[in-house]
C-alpha atoms as a PDB file:
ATOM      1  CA  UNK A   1     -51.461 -74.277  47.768  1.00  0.00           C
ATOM      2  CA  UNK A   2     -48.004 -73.198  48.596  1.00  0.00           C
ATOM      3  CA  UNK A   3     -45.965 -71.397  45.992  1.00  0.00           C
ATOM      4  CA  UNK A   4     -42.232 -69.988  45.234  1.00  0.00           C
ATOM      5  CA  UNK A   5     -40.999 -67.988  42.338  1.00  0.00           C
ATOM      6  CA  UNK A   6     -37.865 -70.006  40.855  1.00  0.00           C
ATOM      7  CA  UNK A   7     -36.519 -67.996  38.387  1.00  0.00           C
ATOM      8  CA  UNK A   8     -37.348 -64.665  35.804  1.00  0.00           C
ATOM      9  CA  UNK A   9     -36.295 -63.834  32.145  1.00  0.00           C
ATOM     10  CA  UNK A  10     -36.990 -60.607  30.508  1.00  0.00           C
ATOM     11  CA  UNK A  11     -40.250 -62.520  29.562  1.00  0.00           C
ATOM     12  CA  UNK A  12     -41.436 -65.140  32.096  1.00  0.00           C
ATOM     13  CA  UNK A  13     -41.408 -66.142  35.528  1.00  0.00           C
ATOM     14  CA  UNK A  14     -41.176 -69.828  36.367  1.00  0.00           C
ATOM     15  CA  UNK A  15     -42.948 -70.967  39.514  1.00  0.00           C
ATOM     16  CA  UNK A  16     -43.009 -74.123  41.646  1.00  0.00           C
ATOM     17  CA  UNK A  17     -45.948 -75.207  43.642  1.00  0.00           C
ATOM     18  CA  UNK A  18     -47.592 -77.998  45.335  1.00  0.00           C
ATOM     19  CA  UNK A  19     -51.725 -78.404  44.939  1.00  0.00           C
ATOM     20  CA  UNK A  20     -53.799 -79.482  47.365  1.00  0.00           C
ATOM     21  CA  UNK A  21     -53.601 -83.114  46.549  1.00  0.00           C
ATOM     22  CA  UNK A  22     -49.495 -82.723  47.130  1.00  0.00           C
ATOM     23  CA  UNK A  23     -49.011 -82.731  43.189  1.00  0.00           C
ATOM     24  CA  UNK A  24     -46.016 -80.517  42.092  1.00  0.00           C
ATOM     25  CA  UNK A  25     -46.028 -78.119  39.175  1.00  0.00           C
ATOM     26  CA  UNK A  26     -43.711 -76.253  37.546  1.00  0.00           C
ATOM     27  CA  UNK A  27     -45.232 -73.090  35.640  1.00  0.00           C
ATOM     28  CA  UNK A  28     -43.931 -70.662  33.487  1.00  0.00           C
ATOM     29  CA  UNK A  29     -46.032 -67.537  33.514  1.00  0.00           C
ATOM     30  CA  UNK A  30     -45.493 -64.802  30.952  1.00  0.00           C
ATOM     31  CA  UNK A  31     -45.400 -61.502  32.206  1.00  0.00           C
ATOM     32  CA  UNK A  32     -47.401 -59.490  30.023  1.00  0.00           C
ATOM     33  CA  UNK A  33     -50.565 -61.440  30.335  1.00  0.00           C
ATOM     34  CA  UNK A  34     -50.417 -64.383  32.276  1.00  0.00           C
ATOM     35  CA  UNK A  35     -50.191 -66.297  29.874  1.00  0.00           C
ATOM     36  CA  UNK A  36     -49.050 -70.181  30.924  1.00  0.00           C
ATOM     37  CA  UNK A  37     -46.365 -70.919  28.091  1.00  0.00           C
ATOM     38  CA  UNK A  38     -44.949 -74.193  30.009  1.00  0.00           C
ATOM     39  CA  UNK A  39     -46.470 -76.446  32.319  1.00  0.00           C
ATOM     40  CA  UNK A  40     -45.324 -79.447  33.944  1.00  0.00           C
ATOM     41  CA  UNK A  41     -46.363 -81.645  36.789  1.00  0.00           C
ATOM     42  CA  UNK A  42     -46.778 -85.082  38.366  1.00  0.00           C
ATOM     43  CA  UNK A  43     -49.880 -86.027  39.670  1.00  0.00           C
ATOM     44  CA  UNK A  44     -52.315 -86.107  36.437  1.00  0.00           C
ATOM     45  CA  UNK A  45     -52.230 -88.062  33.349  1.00  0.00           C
ATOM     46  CA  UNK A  46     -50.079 -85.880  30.602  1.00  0.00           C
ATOM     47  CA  UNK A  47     -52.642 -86.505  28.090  1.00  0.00           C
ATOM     48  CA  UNK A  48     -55.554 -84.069  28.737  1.00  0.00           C
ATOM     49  CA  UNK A  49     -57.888 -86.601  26.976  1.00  0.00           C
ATOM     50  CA  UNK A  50     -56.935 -88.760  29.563  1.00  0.00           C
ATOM     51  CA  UNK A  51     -58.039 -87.311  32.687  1.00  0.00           C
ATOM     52  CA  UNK A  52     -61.048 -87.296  34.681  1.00  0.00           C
ATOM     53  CA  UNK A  53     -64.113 -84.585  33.668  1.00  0.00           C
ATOM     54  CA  UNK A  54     -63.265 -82.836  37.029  1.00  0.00           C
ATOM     55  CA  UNK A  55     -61.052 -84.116  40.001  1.00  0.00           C
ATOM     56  CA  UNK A  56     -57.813 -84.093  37.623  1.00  0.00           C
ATOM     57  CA  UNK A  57     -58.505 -80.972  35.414  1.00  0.00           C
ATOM     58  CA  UNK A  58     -59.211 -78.955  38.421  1.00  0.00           C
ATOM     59  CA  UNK A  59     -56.761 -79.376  40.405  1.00  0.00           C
ATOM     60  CA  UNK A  60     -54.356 -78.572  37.062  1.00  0.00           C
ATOM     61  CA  UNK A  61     -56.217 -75.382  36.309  1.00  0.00           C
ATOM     62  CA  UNK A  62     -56.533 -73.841  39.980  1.00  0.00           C
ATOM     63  CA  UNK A  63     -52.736 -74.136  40.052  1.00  0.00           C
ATOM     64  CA  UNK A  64     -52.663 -72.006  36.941  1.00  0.00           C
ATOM     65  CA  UNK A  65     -54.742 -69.423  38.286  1.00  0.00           C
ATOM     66  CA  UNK A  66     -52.964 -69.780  41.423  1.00  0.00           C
ATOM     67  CA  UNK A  67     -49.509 -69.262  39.747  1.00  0.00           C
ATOM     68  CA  UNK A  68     -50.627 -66.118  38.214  1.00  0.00           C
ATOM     69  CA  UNK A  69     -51.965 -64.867  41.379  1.00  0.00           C
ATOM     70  CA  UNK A  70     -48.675 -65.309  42.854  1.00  0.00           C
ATOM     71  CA  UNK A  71     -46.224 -63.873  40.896  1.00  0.00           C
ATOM     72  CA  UNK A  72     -48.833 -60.819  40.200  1.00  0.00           C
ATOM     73  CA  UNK A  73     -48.854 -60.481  44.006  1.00  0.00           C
ATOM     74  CA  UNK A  74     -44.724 -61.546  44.434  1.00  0.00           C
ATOM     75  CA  UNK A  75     -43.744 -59.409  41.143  1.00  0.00           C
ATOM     76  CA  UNK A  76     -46.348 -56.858  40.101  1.00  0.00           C
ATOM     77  CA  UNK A  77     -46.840 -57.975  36.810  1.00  0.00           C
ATOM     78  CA  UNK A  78     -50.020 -57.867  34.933  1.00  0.00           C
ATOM     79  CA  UNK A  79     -50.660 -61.620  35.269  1.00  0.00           C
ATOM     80  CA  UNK A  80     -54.294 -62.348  36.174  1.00  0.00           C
ATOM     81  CA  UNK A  81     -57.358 -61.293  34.477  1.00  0.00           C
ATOM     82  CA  UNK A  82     -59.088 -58.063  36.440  1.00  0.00           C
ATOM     83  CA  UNK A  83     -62.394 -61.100  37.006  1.00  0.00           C
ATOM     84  CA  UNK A  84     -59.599 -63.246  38.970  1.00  0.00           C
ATOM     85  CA  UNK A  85     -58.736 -60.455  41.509  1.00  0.00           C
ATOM     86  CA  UNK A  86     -60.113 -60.683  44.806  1.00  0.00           C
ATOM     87  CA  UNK A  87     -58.876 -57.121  45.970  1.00  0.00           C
ATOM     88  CA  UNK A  88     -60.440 -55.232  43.284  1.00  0.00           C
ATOM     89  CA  UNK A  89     -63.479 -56.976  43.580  1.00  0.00           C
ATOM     90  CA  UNK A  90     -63.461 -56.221  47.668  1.00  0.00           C
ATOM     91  CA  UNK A  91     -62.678 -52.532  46.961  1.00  0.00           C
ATOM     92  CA  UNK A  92     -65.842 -52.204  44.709  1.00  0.00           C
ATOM     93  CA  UNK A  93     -68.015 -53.729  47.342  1.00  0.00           C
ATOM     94  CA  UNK A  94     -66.245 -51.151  49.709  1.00  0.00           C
ATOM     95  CA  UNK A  95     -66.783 -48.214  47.715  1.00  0.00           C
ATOM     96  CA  UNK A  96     -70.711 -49.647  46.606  1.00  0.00           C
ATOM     97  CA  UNK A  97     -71.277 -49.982  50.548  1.00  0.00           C
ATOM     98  CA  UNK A  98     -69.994 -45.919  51.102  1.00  0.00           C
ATOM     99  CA  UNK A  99     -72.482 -44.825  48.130  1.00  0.00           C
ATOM    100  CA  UNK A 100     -75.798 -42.884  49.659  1.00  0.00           C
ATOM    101  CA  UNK A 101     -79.291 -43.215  48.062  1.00  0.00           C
ATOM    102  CA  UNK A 102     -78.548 -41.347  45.166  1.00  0.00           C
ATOM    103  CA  UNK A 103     -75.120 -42.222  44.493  1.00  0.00           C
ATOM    104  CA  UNK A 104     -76.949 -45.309  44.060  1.00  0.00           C
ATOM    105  CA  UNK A 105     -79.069 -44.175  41.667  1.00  0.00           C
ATOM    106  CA  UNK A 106     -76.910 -42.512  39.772  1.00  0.00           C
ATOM    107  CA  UNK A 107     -75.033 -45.461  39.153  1.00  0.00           C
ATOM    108  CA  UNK A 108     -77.137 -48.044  39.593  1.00  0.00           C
ATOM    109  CA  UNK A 109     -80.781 -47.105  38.951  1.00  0.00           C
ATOM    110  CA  UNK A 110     -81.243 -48.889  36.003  1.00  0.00           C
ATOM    111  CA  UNK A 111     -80.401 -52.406  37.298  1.00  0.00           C
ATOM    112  CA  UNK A 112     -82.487 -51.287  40.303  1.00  0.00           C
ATOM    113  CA  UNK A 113     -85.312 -50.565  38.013  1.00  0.00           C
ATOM    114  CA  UNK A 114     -85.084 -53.817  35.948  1.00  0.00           C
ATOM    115  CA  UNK A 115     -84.864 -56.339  38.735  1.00  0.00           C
ATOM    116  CA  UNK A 116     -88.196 -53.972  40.468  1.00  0.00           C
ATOM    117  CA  UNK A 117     -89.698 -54.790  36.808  1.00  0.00           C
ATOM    118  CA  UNK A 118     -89.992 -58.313  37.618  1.00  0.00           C
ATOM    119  CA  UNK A 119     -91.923 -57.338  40.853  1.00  0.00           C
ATOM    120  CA  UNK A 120     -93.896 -54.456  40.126  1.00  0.00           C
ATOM    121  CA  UNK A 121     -95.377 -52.321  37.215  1.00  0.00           C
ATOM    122  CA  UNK A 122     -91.927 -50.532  37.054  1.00  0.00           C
ATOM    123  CA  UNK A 123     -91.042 -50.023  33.148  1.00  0.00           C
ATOM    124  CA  UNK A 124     -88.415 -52.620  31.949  1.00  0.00           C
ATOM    125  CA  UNK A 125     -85.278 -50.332  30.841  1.00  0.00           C
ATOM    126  CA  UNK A 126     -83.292 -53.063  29.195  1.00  0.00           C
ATOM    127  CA  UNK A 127     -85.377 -55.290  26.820  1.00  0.00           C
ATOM    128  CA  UNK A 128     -84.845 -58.875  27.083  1.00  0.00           C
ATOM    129  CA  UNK A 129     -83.398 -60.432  24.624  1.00  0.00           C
ATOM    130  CA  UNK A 130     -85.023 -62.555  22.179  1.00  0.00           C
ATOM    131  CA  UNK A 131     -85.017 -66.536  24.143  1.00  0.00           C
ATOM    132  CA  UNK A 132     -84.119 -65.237  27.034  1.00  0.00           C
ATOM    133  CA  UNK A 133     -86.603 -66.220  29.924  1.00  0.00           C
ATOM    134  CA  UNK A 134     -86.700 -65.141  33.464  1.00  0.00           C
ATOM    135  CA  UNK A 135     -85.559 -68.422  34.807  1.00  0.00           C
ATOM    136  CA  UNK A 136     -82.450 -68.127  32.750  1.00  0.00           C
ATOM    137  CA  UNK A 137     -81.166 -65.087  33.045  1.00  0.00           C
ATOM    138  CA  UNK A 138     -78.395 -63.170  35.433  1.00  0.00           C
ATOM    139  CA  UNK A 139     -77.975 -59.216  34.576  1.00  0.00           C
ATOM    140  CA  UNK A 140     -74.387 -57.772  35.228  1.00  0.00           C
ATOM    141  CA  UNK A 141     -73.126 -53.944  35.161  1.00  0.00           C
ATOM    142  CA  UNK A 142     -69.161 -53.255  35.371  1.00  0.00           C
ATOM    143  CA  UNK A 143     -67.858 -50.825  37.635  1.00  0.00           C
ATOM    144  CA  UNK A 144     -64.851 -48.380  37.377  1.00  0.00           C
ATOM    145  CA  UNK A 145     -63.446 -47.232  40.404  1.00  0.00           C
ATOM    146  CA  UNK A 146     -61.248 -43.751  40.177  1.00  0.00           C
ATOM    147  CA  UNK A 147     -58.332 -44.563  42.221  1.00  0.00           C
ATOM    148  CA  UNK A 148     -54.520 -42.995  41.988  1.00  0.00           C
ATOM    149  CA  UNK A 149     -51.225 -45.282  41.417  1.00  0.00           C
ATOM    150  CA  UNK A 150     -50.656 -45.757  44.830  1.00  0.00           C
ATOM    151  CA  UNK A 151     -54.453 -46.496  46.031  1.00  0.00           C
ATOM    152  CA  UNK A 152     -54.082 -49.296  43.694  1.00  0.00           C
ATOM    153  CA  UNK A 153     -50.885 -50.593  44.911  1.00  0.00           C
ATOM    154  CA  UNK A 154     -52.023 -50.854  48.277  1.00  0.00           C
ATOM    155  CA  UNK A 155     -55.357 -53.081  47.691  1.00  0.00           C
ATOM    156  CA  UNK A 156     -52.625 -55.433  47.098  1.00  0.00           C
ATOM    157  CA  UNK A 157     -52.681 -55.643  51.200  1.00  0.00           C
ATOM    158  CA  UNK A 158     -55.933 -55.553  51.573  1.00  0.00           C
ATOM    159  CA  UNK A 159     -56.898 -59.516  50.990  1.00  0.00           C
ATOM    160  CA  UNK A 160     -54.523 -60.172  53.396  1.00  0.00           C
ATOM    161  CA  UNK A 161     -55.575 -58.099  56.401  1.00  0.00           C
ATOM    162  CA  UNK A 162     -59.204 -59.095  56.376  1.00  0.00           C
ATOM    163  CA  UNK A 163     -60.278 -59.268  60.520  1.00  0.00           C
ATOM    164  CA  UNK A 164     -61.044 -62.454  61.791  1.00  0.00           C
ATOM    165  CA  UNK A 165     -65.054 -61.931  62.059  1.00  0.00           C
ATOM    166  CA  UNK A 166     -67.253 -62.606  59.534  1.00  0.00           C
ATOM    167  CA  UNK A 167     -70.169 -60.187  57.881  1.00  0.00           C
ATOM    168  CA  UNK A 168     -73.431 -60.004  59.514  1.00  0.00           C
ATOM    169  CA  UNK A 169     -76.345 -61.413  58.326  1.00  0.00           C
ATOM    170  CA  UNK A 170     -78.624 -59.211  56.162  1.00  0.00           C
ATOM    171  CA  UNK A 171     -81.001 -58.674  59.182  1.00  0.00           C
ATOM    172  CA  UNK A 172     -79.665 -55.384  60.601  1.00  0.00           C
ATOM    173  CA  UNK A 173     -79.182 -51.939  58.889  1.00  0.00           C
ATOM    174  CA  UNK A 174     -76.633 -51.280  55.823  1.00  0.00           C
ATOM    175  CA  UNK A 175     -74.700 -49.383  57.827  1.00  0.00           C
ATOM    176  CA  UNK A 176     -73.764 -52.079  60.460  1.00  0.00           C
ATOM    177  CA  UNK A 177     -72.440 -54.239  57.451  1.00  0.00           C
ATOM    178  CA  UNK A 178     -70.817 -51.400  56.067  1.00  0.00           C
ATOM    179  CA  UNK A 179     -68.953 -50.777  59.230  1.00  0.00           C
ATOM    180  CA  UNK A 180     -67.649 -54.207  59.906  1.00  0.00           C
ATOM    181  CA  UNK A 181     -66.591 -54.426  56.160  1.00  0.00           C
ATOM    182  CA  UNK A 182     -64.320 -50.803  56.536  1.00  0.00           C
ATOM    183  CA  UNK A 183     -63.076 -51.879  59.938  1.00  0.00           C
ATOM    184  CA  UNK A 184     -61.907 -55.205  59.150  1.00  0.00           C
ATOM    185  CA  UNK A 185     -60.598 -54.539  55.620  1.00  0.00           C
ATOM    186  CA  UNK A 186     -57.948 -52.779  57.353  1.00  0.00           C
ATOM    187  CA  UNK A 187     -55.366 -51.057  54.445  1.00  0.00           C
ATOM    188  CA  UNK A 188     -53.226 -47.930  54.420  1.00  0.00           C
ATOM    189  CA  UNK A 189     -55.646 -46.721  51.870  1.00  0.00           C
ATOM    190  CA  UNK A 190     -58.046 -44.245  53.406  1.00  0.00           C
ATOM    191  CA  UNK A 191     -61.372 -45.305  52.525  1.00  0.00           C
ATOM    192  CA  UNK A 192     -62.135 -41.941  50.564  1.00  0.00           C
ATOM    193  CA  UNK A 193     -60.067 -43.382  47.965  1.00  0.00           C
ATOM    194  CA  UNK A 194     -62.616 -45.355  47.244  1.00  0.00           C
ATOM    195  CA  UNK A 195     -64.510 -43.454  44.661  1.00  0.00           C
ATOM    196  CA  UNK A 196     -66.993 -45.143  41.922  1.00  0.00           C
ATOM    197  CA  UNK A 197     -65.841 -43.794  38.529  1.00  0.00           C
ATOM    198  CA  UNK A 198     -67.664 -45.061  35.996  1.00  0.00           C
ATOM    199  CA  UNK A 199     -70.425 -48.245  35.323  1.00  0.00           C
ATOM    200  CA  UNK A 200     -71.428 -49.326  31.978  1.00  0.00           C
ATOM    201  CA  UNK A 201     -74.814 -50.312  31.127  1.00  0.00           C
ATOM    202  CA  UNK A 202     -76.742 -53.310  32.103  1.00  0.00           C
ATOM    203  CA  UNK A 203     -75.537 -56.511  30.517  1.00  0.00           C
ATOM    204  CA  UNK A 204     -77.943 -59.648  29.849  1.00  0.00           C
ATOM    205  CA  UNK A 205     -76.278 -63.233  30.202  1.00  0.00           C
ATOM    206  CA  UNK A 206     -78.784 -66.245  29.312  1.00  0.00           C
ATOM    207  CA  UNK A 207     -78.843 -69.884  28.544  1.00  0.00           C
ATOM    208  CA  UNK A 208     -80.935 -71.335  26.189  1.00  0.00           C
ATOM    209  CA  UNK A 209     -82.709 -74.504  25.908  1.00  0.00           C
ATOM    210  CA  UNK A 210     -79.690 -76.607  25.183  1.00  0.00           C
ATOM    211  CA  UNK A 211     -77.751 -75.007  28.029  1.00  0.00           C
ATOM    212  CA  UNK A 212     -75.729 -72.703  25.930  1.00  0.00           C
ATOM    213  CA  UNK A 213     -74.615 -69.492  27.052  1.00  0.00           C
ATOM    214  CA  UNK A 214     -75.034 -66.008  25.243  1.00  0.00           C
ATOM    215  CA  UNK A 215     -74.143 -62.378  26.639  1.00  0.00           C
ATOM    216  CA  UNK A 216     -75.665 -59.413  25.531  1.00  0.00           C
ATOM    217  CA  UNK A 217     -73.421 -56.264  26.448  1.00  0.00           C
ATOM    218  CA  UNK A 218     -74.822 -52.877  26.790  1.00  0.00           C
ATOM    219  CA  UNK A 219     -72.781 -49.625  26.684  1.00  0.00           C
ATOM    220  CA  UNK A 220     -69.524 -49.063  28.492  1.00  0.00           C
ATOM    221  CA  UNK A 221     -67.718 -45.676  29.494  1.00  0.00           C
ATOM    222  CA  UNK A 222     -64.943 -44.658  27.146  1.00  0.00           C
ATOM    223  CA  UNK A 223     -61.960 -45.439  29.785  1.00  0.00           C
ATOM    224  CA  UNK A 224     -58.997 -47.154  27.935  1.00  0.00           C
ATOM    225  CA  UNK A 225     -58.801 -49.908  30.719  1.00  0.00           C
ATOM    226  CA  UNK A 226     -60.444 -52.635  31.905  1.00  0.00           C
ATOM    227  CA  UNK A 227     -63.394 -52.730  34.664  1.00  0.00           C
ATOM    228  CA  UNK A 228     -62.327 -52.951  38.566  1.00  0.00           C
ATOM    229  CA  UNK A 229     -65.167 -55.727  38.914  1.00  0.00           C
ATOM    230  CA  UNK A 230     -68.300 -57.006  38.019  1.00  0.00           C
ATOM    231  CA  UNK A 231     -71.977 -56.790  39.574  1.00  0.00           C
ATOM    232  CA  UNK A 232     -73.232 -60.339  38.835  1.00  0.00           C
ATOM    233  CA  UNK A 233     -76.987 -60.930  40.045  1.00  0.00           C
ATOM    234  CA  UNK A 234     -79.894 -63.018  39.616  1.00  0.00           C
ATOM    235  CA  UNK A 235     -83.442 -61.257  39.317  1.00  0.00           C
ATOM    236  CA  UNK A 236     -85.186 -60.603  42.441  1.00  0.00           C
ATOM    237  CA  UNK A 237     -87.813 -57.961  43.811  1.00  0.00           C
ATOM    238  CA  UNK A 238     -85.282 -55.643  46.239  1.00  0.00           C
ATOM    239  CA  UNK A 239     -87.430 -54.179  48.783  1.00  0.00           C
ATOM    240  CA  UNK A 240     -85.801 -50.776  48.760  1.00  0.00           C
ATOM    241  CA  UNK A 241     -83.125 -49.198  47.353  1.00  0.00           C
ATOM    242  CA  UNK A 242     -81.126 -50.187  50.751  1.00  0.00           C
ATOM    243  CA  UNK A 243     -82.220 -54.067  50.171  1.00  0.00           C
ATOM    244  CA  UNK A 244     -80.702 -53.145  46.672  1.00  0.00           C
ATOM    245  CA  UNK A 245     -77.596 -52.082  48.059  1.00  0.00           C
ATOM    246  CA  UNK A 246     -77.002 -54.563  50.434  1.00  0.00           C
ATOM    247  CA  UNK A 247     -77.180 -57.226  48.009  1.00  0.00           C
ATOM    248  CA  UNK A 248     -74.843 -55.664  45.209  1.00  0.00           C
ATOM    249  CA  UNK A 249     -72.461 -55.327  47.964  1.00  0.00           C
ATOM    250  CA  UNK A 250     -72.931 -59.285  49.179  1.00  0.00           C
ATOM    251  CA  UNK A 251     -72.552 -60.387  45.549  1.00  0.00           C
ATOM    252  CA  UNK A 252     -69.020 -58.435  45.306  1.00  0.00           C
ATOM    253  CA  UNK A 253     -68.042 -60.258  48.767  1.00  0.00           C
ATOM    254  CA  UNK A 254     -69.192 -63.374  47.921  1.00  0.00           C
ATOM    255  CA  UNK A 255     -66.827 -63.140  44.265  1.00  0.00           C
ATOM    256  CA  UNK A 256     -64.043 -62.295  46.825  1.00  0.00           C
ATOM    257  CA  UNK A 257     -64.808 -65.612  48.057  1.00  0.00           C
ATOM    258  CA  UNK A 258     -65.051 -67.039  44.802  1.00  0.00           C
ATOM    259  CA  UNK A 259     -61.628 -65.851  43.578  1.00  0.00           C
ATOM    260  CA  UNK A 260     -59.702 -67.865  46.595  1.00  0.00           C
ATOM    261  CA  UNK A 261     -62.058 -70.861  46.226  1.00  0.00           C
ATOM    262  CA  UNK A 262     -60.724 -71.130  42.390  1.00  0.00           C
ATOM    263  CA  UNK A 263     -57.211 -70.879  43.284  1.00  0.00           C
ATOM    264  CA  UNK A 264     -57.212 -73.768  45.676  1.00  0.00           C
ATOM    265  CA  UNK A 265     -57.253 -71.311  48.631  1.00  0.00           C
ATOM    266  CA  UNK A 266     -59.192 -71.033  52.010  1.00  0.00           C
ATOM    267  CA  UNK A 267     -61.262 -67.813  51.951  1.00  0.00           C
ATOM    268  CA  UNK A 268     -59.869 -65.247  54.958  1.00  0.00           C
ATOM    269  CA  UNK A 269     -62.845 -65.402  57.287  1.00  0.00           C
ATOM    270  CA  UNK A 270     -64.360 -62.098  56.353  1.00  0.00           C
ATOM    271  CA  UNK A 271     -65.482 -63.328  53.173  1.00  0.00           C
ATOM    272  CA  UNK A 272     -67.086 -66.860  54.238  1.00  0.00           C
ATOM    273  CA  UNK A 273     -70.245 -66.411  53.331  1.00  0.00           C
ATOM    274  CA  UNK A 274     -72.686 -68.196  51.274  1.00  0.00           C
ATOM    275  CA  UNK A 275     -74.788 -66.978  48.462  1.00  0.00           C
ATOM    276  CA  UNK A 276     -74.402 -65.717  44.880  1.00  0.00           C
ATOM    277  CA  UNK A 277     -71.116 -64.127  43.567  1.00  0.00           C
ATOM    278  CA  UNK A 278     -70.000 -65.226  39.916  1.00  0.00           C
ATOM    279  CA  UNK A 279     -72.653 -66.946  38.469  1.00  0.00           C
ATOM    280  CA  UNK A 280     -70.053 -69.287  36.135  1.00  0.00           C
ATOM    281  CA  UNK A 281     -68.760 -69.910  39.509  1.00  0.00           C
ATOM    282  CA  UNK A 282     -71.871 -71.040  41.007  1.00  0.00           C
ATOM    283  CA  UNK A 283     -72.462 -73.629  38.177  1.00  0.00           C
ATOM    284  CA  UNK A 284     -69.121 -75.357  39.140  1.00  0.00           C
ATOM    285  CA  UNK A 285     -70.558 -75.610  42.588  1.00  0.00           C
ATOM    286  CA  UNK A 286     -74.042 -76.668  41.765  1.00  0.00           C
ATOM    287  CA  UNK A 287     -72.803 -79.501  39.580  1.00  0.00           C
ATOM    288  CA  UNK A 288     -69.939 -80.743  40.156  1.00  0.00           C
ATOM    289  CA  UNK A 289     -69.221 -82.445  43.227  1.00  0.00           C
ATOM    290  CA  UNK A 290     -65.208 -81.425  43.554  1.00  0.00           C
ATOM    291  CA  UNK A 291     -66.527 -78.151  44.760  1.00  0.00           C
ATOM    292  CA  UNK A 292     -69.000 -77.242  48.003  1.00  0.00           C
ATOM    293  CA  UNK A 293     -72.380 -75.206  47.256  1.00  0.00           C
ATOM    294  CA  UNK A 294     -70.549 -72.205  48.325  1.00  0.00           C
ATOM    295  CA  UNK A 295     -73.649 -70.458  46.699  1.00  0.00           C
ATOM    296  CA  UNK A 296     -76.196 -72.005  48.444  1.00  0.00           C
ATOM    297  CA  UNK A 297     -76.764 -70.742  52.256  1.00  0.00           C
ATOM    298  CA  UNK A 298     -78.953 -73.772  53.365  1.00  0.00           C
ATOM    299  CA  UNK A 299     -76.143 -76.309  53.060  1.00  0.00           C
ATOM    300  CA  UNK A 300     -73.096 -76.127  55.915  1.00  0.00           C
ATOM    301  CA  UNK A 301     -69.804 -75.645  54.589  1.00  0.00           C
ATOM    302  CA  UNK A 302     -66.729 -77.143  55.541  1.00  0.00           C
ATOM    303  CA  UNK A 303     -64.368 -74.060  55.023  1.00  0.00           C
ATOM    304  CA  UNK A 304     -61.317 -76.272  56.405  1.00  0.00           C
ATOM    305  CA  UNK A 305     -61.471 -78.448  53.228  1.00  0.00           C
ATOM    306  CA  UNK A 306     -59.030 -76.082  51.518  1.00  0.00           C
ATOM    307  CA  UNK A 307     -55.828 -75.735  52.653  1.00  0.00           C
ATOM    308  CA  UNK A 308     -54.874 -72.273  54.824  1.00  0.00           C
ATOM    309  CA  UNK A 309     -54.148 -69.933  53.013  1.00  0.00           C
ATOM    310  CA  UNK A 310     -50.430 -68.972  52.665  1.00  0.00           C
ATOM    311  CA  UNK A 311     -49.953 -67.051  49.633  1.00  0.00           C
ATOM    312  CA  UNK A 312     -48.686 -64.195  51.033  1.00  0.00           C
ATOM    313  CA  UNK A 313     -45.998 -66.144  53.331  1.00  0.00           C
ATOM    314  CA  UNK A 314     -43.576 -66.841  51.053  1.00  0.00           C
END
């Protein structure tokens, strides 16, 4: 993906680009929203009827979300939905991986206690809904991290300054993984800016027998904004509240990765790692062929397939 902003009114912001199959589109992008109000290009049949399940819509909607990502990241404006931001996401898995024990249990004791239900005699804090069966489920819990104006301006860098290495594997202590995640997420914020806020309560997402999906939220803090990401993870029996840890703060790396892979855009190397991170995500991977199991750490991905990743050149 290469993009340039063409042109602004008081409303939108146009934007040319070229996808990955050399396709040019021109985008107009509202700025209040993100919001596509015009959208033009030349590699895909202009009848949306007309093109193919996957390899032609695609392509047309990661250079949507890649549009928006630009001219957020060009402009500042409010153009991509908090889910779509790989920053955010990477500063929650920062500040999740600074939390001790009981920060963690503070915030996060409840999911901690619900996936140890499956395991163990643990009481079950959030009651299954009714049709929902273990096979089907994934629990999620937003998180609210309290940072200042300018903490949140500078995450903006942070995507882009990722070190060259990659995480360890989950075979050494927390605090190895911790450290390589600080020290190559290299920003001008200090890492005490990094402060969990707020979480809201465990939600419940489930398919049913005909593959339909249904959500069932739980409480959130009374904050008049949105969430800074969210925790999106299968059931399993964490061996301690470290094991717990760990993998809350994989899942929130692994979403980084997820954010790039839906714009068309090769992960930075940090974040090239396999496993879990939005579980809509990971359907896209597991059945459809146009993407790599990205989720699945037994299969070898080719991480050249995408293009490098120059959104930040321009």
């Amino acid at each position: 993906m290469k993009a340039v902003v063409t042109g602004e009114t008081e409303e939108l912001v146009g934007v040319n680009l070229r996808d990955n199959n050399g396709s040019e589109h021109v985008v107009d992008v509202r700025k209040v929203d993100g919001k596509i109000t015009a959208h033009q290009q030349d590699g895909y049949p202009d009848d949306p009827s007309k093109r193919s399940m996957i390899d032609e819509v695609e392509p047309i909607n990661q250079a949507v979300r890649y549009a928006q990502y630009h001219v957020n990241r060009e402009r500042g404006y409010e153009t991509i939905d908090w889910r779509q931001d790989p920053d955010r996401t990477l500063a929650v898995a920062l500040a999740i991986a600074e939390l001790d024990v009981d920060e963690v249990r503070k915030y996060f004791g409840t999911l901690y206690d619900q996936l140890r239900s499956h395991v163990t005699d643990t009481d079950q804090p959030v009651s299954l809904p009714n049709g929902a069966e273990l096979g089907h489920i994934v629990y999620q819990q937003d998180v609210y991290l309290g940072l200042g104006d300018q903490a949140l301006v500078s995450l903006v860098e942070r995507g882009s300054e990722l070190g060259p290495e990659g995480l360890p594997d989950n075979d050494g202590p927390l605090e190895d993984v911790v450290a390589e995640l600080l020290e190559t997420a290299q920003s001008e914020m200090d890492s005490s800016d990094l402060v969990v806020e707020a979480v809201s309560g465990v939600h419940v997402r489930w398919d049913d027998a005909s593959g339909t999906y249904h959500h069932e939220c739980n409480e959130s803090p009374n904050l008049d904004r949105t969430p800074d990401a969210r925790i999106d993870i299968l059931p399993f029996g964490p061996e301690s509240i470290q094991d717990f840890q760990f993998q809350l703060v994989r899942n929130l790396v692994c979403q980084v990765r997820d954010c790039y892979v839906e714009m068309g855009v090769t992960p930075p190397e940090t974040v090239r790692i396999q496993g879990l991170g939005k579980h809509k995500t990971a359907t896209w991977y597991e059945h459809y062929d146009f993407y790599q199991r990205y989720h699945d750490p037994r299969v070898d991905i080719d991480w050249g397939a995408l293009e490098p990743s120059e959104h930040r050149d321009e």
